[in-house]
N, C-alpha and C. Protein backbone atom coordinates (compact mmCIF):
# COMPACT_ATOMS: atom_id res chain seq x y z
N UNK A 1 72.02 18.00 -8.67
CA UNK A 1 72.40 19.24 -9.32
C UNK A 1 71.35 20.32 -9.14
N UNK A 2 70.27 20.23 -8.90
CA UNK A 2 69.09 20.71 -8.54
C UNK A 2 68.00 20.66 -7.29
N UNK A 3 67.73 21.64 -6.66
CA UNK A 3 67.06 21.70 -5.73
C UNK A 3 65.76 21.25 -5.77
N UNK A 4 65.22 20.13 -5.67
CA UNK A 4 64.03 19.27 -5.45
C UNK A 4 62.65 20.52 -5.52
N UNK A 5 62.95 21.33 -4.01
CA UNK A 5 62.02 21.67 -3.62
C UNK A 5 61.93 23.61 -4.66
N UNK A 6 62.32 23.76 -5.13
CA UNK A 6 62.82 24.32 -6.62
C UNK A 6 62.29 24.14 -7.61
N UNK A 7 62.83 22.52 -7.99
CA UNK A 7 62.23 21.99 -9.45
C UNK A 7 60.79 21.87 -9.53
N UNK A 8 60.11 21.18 -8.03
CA UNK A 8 59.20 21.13 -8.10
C UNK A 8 57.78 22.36 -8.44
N UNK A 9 58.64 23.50 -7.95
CA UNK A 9 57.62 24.70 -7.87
C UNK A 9 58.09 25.03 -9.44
N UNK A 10 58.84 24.77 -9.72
CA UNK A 10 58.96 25.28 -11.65
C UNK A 10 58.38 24.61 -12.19
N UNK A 11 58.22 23.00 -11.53
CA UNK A 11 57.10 22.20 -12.88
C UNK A 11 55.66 22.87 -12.79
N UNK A 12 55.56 23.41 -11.36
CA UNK A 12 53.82 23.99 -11.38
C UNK A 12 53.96 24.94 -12.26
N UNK A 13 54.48 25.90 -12.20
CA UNK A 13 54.84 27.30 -12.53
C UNK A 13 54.59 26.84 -14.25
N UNK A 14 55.60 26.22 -14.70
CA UNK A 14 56.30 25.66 -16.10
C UNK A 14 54.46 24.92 -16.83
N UNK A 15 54.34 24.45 -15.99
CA UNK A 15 53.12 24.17 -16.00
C UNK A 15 51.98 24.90 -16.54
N UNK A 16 51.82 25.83 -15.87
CA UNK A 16 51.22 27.03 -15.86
C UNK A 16 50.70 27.64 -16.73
N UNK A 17 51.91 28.38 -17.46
CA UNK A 17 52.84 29.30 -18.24
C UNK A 17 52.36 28.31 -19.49
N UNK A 18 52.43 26.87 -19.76
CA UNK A 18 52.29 26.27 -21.08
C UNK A 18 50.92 26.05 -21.31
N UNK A 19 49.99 25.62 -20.53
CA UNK A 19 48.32 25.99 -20.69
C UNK A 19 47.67 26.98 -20.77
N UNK A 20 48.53 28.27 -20.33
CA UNK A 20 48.13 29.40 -20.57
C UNK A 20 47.97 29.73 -22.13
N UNK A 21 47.29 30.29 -22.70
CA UNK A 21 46.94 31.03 -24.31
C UNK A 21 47.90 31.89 -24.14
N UNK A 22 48.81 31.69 -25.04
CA UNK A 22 49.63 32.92 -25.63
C UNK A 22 50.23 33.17 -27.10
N UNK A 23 50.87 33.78 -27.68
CA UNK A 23 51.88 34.23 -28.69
C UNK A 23 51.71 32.93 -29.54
N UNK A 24 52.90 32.30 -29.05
CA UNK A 24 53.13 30.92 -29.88
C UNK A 24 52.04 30.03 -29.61
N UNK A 25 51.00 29.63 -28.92
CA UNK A 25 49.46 28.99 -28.84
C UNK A 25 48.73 29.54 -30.38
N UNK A 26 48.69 30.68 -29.88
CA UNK A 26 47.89 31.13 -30.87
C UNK A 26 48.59 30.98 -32.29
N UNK A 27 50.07 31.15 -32.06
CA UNK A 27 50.46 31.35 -33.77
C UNK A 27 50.21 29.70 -33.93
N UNK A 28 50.30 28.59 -33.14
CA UNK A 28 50.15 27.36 -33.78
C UNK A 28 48.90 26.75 -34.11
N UNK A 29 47.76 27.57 -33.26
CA UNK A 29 46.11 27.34 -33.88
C UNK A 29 46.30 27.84 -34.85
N UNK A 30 46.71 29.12 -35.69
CA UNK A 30 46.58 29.96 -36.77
C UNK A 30 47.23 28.71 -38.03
N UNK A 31 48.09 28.18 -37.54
CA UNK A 31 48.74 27.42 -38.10
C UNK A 31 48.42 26.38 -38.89
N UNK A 32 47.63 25.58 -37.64
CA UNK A 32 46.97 24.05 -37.66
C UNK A 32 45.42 24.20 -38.38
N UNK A 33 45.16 25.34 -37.80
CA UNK A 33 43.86 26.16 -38.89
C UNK A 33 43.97 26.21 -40.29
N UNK A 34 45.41 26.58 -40.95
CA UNK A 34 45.16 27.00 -42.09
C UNK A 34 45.81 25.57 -42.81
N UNK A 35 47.18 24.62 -42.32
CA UNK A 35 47.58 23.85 -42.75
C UNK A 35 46.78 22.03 -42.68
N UNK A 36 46.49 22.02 -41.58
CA UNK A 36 45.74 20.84 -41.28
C UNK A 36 46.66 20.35 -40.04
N UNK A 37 46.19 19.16 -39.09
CA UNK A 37 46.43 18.82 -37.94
C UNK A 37 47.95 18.72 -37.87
N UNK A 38 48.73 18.02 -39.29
CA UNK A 38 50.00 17.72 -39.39
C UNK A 38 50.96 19.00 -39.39
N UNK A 39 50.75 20.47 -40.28
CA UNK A 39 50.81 21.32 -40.23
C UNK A 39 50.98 21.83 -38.63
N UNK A 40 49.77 22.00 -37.67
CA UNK A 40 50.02 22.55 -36.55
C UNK A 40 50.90 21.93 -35.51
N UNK A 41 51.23 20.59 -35.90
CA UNK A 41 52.08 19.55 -35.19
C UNK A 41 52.97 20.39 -35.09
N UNK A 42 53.96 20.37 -36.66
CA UNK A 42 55.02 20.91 -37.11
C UNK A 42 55.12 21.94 -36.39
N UNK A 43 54.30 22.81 -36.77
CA UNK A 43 54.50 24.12 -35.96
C UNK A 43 55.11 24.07 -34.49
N UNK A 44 54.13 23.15 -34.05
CA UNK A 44 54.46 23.82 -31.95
C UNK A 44 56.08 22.95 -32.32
N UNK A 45 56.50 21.85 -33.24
CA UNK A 45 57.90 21.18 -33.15
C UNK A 45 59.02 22.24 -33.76
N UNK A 46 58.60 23.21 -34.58
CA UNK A 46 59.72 24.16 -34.70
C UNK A 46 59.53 25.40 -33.58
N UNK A 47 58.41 25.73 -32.67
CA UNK A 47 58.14 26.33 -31.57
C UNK A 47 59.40 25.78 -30.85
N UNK A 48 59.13 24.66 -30.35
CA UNK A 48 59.92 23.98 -29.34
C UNK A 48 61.40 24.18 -29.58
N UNK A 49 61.54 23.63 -31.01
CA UNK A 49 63.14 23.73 -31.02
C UNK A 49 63.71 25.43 -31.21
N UNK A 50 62.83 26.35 -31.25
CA UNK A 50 63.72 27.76 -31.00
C UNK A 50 63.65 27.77 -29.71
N UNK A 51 62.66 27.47 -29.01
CA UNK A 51 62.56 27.76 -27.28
C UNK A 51 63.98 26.63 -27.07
N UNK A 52 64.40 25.56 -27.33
CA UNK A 52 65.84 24.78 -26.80
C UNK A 52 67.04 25.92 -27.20
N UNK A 53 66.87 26.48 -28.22
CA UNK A 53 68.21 27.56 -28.45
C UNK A 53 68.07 28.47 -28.10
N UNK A 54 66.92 29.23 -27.24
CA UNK A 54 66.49 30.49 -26.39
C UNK A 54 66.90 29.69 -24.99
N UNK A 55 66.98 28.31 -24.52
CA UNK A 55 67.44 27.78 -23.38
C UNK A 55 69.16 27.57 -22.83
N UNK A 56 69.34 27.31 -24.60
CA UNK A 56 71.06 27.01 -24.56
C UNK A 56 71.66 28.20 -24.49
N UNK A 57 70.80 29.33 -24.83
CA UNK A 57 71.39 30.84 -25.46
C UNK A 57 71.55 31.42 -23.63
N UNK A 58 70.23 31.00 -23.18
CA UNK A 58 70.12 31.60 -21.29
C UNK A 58 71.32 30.75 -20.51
N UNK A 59 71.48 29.82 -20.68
CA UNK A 59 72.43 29.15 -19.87
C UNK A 59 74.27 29.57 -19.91
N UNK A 60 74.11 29.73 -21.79
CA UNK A 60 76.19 30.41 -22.21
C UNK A 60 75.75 32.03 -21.48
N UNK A 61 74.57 32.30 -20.88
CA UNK A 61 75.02 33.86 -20.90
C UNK A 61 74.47 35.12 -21.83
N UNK A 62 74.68 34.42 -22.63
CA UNK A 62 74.27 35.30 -24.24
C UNK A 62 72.77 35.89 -24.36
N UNK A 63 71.56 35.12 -23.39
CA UNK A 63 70.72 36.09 -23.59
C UNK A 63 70.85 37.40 -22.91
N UNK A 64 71.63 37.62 -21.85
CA UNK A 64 72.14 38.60 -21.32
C UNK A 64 72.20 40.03 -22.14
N UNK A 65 72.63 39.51 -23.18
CA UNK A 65 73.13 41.04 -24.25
C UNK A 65 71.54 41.91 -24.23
N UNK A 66 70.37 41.01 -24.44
CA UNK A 66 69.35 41.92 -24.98
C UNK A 66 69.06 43.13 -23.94
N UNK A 67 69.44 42.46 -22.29
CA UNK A 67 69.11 43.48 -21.64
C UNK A 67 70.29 44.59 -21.51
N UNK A 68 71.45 44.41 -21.89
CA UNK A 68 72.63 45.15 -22.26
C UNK A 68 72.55 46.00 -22.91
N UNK A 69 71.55 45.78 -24.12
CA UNK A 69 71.85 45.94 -25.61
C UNK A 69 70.37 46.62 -26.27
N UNK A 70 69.76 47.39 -25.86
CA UNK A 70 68.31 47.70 -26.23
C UNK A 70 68.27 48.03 -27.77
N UNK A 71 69.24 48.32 -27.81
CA UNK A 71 69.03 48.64 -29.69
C UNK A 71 68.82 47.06 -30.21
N UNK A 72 69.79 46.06 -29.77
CA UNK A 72 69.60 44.72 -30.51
C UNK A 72 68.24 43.96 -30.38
N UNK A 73 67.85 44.48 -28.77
CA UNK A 73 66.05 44.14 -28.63
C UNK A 73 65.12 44.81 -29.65
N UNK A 74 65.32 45.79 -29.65
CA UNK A 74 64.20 46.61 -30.74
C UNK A 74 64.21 46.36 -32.46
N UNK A 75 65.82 45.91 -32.57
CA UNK A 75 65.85 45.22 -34.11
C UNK A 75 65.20 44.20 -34.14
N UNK A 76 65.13 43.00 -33.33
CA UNK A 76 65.07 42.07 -33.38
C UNK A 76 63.37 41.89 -33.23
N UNK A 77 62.76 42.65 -32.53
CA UNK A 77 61.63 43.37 -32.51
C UNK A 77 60.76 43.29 -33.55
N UNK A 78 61.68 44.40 -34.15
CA UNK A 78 61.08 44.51 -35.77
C UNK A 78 61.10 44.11 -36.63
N UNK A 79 62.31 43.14 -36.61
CA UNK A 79 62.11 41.98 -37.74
C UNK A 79 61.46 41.05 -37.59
N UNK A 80 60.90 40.31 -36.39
CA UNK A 80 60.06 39.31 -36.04
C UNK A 80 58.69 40.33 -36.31
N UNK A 81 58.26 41.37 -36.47
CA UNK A 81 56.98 41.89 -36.47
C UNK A 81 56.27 41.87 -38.16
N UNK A 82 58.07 41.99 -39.11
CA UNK A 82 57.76 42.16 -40.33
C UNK A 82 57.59 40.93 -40.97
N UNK A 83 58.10 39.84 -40.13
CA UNK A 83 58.34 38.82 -40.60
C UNK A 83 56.59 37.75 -40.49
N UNK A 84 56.41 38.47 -39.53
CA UNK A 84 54.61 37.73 -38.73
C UNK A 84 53.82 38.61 -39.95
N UNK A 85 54.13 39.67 -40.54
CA UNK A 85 53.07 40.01 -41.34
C UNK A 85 53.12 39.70 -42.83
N UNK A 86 54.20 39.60 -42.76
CA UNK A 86 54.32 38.45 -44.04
C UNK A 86 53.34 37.26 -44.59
N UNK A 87 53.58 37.00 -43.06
CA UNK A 87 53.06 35.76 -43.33
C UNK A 87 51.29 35.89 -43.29
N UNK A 88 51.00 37.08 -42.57
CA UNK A 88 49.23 37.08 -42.61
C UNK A 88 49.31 37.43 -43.94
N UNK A 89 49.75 38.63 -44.68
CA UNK A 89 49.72 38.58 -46.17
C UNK A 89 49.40 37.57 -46.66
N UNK A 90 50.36 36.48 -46.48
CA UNK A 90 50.19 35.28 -47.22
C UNK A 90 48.90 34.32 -46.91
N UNK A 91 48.65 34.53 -45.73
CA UNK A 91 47.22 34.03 -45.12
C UNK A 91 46.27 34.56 -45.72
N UNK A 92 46.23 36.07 -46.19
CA UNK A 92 45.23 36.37 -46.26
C UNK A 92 44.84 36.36 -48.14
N UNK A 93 45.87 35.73 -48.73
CA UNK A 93 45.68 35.84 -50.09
C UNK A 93 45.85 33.95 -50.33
N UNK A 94 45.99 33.62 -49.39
CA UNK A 94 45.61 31.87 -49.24
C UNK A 94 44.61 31.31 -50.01
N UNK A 95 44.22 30.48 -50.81
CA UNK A 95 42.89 29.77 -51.62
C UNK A 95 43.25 28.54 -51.15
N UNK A 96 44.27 28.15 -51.15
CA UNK A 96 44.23 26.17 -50.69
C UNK A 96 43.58 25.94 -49.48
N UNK A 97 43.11 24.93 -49.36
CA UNK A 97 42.35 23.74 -48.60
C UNK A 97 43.11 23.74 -47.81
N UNK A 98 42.78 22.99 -46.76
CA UNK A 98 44.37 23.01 -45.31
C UNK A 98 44.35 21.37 -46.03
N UNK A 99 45.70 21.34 -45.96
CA UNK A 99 46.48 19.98 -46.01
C UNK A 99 46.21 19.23 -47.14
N UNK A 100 45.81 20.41 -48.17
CA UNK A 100 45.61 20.05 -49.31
C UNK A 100 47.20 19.51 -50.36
N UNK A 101 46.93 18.62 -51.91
CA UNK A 101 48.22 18.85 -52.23
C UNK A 101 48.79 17.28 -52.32
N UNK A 102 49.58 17.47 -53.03
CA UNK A 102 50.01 15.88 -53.34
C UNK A 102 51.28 15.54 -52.27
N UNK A 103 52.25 14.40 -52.06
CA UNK A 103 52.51 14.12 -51.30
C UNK A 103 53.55 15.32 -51.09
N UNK A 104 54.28 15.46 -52.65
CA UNK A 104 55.69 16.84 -52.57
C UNK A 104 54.83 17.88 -51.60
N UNK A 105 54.53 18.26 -52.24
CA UNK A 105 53.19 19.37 -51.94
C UNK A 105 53.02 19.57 -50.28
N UNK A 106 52.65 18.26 -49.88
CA UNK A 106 52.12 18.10 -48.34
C UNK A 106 53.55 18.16 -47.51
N UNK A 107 54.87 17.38 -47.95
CA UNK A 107 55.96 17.00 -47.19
C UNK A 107 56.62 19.01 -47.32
N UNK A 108 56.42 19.53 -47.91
CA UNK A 108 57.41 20.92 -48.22
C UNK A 108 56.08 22.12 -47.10
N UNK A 109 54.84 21.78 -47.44
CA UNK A 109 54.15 22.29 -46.32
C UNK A 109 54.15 22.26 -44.82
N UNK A 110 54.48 20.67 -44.51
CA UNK A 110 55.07 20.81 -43.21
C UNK A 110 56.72 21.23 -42.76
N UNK A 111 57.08 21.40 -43.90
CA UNK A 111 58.64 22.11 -43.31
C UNK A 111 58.68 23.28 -43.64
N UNK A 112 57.48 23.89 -44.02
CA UNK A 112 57.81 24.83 -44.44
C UNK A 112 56.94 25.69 -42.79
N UNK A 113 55.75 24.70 -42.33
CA UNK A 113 55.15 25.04 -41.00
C UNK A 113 56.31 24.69 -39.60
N UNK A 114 57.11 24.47 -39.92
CA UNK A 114 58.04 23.96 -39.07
C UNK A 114 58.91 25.10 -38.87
N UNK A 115 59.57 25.48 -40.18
CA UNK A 115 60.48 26.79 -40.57
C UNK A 115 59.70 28.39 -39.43
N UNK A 116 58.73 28.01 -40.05
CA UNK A 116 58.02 29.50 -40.05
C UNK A 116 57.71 29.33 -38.11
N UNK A 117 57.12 28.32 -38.00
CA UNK A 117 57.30 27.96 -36.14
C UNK A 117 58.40 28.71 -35.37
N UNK A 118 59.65 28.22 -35.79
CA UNK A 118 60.86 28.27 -34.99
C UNK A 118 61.31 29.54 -35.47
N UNK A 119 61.03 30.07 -36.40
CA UNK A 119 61.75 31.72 -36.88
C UNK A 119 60.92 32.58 -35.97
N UNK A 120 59.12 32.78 -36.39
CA UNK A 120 58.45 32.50 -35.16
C UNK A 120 59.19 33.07 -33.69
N UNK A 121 59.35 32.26 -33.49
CA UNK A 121 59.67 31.70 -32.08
C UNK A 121 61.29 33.07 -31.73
N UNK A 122 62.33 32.43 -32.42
CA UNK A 122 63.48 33.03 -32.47
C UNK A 122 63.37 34.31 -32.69
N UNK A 123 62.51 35.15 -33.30
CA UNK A 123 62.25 36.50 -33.59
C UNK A 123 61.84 37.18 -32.72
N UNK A 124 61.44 36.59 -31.48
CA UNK A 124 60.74 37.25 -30.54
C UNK A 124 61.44 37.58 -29.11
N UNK A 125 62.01 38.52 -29.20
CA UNK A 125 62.86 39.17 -28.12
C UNK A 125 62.11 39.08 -26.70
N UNK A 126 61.19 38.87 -26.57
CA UNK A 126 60.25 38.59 -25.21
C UNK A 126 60.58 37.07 -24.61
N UNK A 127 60.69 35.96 -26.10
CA UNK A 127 60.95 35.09 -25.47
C UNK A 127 62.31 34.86 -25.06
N UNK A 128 63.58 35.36 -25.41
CA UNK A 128 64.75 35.96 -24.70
C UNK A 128 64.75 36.41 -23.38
N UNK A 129 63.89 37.97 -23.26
CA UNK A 129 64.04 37.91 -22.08
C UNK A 129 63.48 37.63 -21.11
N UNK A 130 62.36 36.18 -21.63
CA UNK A 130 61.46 35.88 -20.53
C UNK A 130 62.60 35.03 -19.89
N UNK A 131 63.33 34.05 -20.65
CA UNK A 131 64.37 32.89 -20.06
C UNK A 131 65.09 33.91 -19.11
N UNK A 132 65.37 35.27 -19.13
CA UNK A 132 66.42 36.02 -18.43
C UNK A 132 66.11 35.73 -17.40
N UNK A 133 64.73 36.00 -17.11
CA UNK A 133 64.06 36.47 -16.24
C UNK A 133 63.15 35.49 -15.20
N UNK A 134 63.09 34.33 -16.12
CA UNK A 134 62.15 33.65 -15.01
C UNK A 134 63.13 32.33 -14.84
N UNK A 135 63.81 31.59 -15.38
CA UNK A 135 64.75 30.45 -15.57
C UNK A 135 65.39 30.84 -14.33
N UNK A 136 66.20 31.87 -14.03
CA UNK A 136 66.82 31.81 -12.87
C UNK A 136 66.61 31.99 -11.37
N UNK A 137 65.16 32.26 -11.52
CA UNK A 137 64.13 32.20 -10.26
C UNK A 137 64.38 30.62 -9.54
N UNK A 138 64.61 29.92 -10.47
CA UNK A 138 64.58 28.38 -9.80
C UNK A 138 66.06 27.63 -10.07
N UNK A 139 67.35 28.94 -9.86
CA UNK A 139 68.51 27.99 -9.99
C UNK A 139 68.81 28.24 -8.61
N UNK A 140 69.48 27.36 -7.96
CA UNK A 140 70.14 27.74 -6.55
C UNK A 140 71.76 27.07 -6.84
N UNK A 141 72.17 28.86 -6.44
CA UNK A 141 73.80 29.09 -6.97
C UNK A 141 74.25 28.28 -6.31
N UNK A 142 73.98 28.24 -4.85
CA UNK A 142 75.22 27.41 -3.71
C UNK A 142 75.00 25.73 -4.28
N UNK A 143 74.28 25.28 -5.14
CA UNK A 143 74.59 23.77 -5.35
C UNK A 143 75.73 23.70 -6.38
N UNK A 144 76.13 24.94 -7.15
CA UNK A 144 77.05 25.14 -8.11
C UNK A 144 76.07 24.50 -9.73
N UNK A 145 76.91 24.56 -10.73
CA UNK A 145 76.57 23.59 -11.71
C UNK A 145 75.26 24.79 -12.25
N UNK A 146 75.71 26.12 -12.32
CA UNK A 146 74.44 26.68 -12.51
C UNK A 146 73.84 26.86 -13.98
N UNK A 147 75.04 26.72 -14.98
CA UNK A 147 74.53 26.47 -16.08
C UNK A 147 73.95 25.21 -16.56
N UNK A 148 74.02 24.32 -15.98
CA UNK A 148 73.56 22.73 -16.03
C UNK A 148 72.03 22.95 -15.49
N UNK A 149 71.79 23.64 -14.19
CA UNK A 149 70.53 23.68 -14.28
C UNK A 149 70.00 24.50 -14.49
N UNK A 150 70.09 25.51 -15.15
CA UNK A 150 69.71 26.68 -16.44
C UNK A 150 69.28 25.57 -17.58
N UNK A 151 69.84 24.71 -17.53
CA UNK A 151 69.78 23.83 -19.35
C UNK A 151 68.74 22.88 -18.87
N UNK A 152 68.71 22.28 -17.61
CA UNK A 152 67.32 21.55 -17.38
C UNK A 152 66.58 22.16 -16.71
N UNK A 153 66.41 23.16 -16.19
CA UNK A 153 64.83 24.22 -16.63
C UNK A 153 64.54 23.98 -17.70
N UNK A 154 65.56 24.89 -18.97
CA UNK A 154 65.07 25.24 -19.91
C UNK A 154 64.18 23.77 -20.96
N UNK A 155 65.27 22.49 -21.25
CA UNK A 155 64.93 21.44 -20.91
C UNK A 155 63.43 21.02 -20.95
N UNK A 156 63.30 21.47 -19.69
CA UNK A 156 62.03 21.01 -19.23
C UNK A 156 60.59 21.41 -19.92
N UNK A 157 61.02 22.80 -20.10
CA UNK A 157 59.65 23.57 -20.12
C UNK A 157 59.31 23.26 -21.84
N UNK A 158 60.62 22.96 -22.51
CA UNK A 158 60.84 22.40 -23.57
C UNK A 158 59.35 21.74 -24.04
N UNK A 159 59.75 20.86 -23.31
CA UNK A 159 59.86 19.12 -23.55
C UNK A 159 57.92 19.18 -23.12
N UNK A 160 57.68 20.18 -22.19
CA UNK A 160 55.70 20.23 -21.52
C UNK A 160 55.73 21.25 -22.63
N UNK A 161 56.11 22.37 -23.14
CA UNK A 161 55.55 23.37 -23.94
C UNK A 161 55.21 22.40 -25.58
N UNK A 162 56.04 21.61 -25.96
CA UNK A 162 55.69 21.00 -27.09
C UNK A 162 54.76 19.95 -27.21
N UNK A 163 54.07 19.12 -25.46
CA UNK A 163 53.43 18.08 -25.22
C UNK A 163 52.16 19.21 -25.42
N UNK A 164 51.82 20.35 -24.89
CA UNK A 164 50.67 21.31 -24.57
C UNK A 164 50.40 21.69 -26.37
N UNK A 165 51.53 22.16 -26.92
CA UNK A 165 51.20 22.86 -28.27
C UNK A 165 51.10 22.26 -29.35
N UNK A 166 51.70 20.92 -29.08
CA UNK A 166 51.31 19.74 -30.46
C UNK A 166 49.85 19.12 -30.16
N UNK A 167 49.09 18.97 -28.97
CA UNK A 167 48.17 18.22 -28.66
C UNK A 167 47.05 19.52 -29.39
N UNK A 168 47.22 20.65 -29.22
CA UNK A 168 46.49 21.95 -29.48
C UNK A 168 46.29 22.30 -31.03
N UNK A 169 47.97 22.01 -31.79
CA UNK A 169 47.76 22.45 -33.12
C UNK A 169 46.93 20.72 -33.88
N UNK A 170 47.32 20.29 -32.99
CA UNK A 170 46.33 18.87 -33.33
C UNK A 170 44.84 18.87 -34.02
N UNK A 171 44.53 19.31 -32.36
CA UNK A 171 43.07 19.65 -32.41
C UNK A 171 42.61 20.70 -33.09
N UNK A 172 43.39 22.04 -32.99
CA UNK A 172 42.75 23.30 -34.47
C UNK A 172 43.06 22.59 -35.58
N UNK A 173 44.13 22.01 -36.24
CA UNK A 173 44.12 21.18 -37.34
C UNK A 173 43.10 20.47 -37.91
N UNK A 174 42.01 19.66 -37.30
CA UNK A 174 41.53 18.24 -37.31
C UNK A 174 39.84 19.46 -37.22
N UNK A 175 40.12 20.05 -36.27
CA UNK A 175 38.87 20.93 -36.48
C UNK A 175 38.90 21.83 -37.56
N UNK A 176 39.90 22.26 -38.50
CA UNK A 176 39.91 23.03 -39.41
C UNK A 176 39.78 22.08 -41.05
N UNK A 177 40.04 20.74 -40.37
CA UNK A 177 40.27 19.75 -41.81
C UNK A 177 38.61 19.26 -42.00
N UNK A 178 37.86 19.69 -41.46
CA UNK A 178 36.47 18.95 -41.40
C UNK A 178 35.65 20.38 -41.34
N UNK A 179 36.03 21.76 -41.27
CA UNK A 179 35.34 22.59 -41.68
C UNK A 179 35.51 23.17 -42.63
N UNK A 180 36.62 22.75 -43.44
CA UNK A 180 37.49 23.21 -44.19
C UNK A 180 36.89 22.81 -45.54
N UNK A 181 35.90 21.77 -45.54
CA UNK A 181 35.81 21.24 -46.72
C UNK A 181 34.64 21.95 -47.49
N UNK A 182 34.43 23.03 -47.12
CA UNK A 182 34.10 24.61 -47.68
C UNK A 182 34.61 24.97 -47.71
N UNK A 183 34.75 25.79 -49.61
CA UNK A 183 35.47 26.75 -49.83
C UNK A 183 35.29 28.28 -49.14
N UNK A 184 33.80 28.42 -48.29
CA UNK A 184 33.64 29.59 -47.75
C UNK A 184 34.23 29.85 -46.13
N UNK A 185 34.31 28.39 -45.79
CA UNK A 185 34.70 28.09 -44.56
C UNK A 185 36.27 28.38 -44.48
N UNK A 186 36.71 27.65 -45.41
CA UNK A 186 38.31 27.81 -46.24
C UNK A 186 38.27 29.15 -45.88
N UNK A 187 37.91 30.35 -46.77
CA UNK A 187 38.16 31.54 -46.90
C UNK A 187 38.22 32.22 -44.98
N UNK A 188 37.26 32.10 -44.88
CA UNK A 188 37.39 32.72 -42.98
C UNK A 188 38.33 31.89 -41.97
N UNK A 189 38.85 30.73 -42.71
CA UNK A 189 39.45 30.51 -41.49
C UNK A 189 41.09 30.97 -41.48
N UNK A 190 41.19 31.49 -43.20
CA UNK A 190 42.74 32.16 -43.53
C UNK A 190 42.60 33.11 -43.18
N UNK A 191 41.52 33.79 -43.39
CA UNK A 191 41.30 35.44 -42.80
C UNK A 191 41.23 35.82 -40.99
N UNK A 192 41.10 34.71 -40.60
CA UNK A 192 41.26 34.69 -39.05
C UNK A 192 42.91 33.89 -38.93
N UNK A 193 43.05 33.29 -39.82
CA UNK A 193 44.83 32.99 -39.42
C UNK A 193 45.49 34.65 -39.09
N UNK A 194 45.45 35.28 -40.68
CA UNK A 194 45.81 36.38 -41.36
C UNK A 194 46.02 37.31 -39.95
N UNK A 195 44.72 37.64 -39.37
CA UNK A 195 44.21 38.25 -38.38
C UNK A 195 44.98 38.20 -37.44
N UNK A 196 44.99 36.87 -37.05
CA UNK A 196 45.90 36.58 -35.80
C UNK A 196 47.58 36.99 -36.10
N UNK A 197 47.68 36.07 -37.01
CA UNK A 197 49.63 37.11 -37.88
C UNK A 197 49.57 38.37 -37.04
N UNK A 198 48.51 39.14 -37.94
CA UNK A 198 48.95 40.88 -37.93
C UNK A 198 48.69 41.55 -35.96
N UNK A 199 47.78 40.79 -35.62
CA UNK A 199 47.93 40.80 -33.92
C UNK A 199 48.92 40.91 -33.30
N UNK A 200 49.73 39.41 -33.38
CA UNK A 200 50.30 39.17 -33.17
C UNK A 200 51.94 40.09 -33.00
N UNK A 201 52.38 40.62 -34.83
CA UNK A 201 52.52 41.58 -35.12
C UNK A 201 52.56 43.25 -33.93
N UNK A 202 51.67 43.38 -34.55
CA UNK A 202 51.05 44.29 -33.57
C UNK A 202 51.30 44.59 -32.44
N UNK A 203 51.41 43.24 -31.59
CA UNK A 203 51.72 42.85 -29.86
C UNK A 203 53.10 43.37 -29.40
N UNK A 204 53.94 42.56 -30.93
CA UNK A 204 55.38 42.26 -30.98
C UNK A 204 55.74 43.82 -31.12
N UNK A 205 55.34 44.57 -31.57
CA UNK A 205 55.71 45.96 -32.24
C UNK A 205 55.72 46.94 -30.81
N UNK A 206 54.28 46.75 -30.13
CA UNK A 206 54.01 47.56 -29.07
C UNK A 206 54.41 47.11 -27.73
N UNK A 207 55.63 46.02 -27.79
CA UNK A 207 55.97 45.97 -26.36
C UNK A 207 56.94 46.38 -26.46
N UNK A 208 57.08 45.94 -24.91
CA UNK A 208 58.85 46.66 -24.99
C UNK A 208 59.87 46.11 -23.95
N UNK A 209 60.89 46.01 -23.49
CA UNK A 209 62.22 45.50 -22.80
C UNK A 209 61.10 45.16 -21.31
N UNK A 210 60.45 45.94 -20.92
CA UNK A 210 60.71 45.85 -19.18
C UNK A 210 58.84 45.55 -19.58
C-alpha cells in the first residue's frame, strides 16, 4: 500500500521532526517539571492521542478546511493561545510539590496532565496544517489506497512522537522530583513552567497560515 522507498525517507524525516525541540517538547518538560515524571508521561500520551485525530482528521480530508477557511484558523488560534495562558496563570500561582498529594489527588493530576496535553495539542492550528502539508509529501497516488497511507504516516509519526516525548517528560519529571524537594526550587520551576505557557502562547498568537 506504500512505497518502501517513501516510507523509508519519512521514517528519517519523521524522525527528525520528533527529536527536534518544539511546541509540544517543551509544553511536556513544562509539564513533567511541574507535575512529576508520571505527570509528563501523561502529557506527551494526551500529545499523542490529539496528533492520531489531527492524522484521522488529514486522511477524511477535513484538515483541508483550515486552509479553505482562514477565519476558522485564526479562531482556533486564539483559543488555543487563551487556553496555554490559563494554564501559566495557574503555573504561576502553583505552591504544590510536583507529584505531590494522596493517591485521589495524584490519579486526577495525571488526567488532568493528560486532558490539558491533548487540548494542547488539538488547539493548535499549525499542527493541522503541518499534517496538510508534510503527510502528503510521502503518499504516492498511483499505488491508490491514499487515505490508508495518509493514516499510516500519520500512524507512524504517532507512535515515534510519543516514544521521543514520554522518554523526555520522564526525564524533566524525575529531574524536577529531586529538585523539587525545595520549596524555593518548587517556586522557579512553576515560574519557568508559567513562562514557557505564556511563550508558547505568544508563538501561537504570532504565527500565521503560511
Amino acid at each position: 500500500m506504500v512505497d518502501m522507498s517513501l516510507y523509508t525517507a519519512f521514517l528519517v524525516a519523521a524522525f527528525l521532526l520528533c527529536v527536534s525541540p518544539g511546541p509540544d517538547m517543551m509544553f511536556i518538560v513544562a509539564m513533567g517539571g511541574r507535575g512529576g515524571p508520571a505527570a509528563g508521561v501523561m502529557a506527551a500520551c494526551g500529545v499523542a492521542c490529539a496528533m492520531l485525530v489531527h492524522a484521522v482528521a488529514a486522511a477524511l480530508g477535513l484538515s483541508a478546511l483550515f486552509t479553505a477557511l482562514p477565519l476558522l484558523y485564526h479562531a482556533l488560534r486564539w483559543v488555543g493561545a487563551a487556553y496555554l495562558l490559563y494554564l501559566a496563570v495557574k503555573a504561576f500561582r502553583d505552591r504544590a510539590l510536583p507529584g505531590g498529594g494522596g493517591g485521589a489527588a495524584k490519579g486526577a493530576g495525571l488526567r488532568r496532565a493528560f486532558w490539558q496535553g491533548a487540548v494542547t495539542n488539538l488547539l493548535n492550528p499549525k499542527v493541522i496544517l503541518f499534517n496538510v502539508a508534510f503527510l502528503p509529501q510521502f503518499v504516492d497516488p498511483s499505488l491508490g489506497h491514499v487515505p490508508g497511507q495518509l493514516l499510516l504516516l500519520g500512524f507512524t509519526i504517532v507512535v515515534m512522537g510519543l516514544l521521543c516525548d514520554s522518554a523526555v517528560g520522564l526525564l524533566s519529571g524525575r529531574l524536577a522530583s529531586l529538585l523539587g524537594r525545595s520549596a524555593r526550587v518548587n517556586r522557579a520551576v512553576n515560574v519557568l513552567s508559567g513562562t514557557v505557557f505564556t511563550g508558547l502562547a505568544v508563538r501561537l498568537v504570532a504565527s500565521s497560515p503560511k
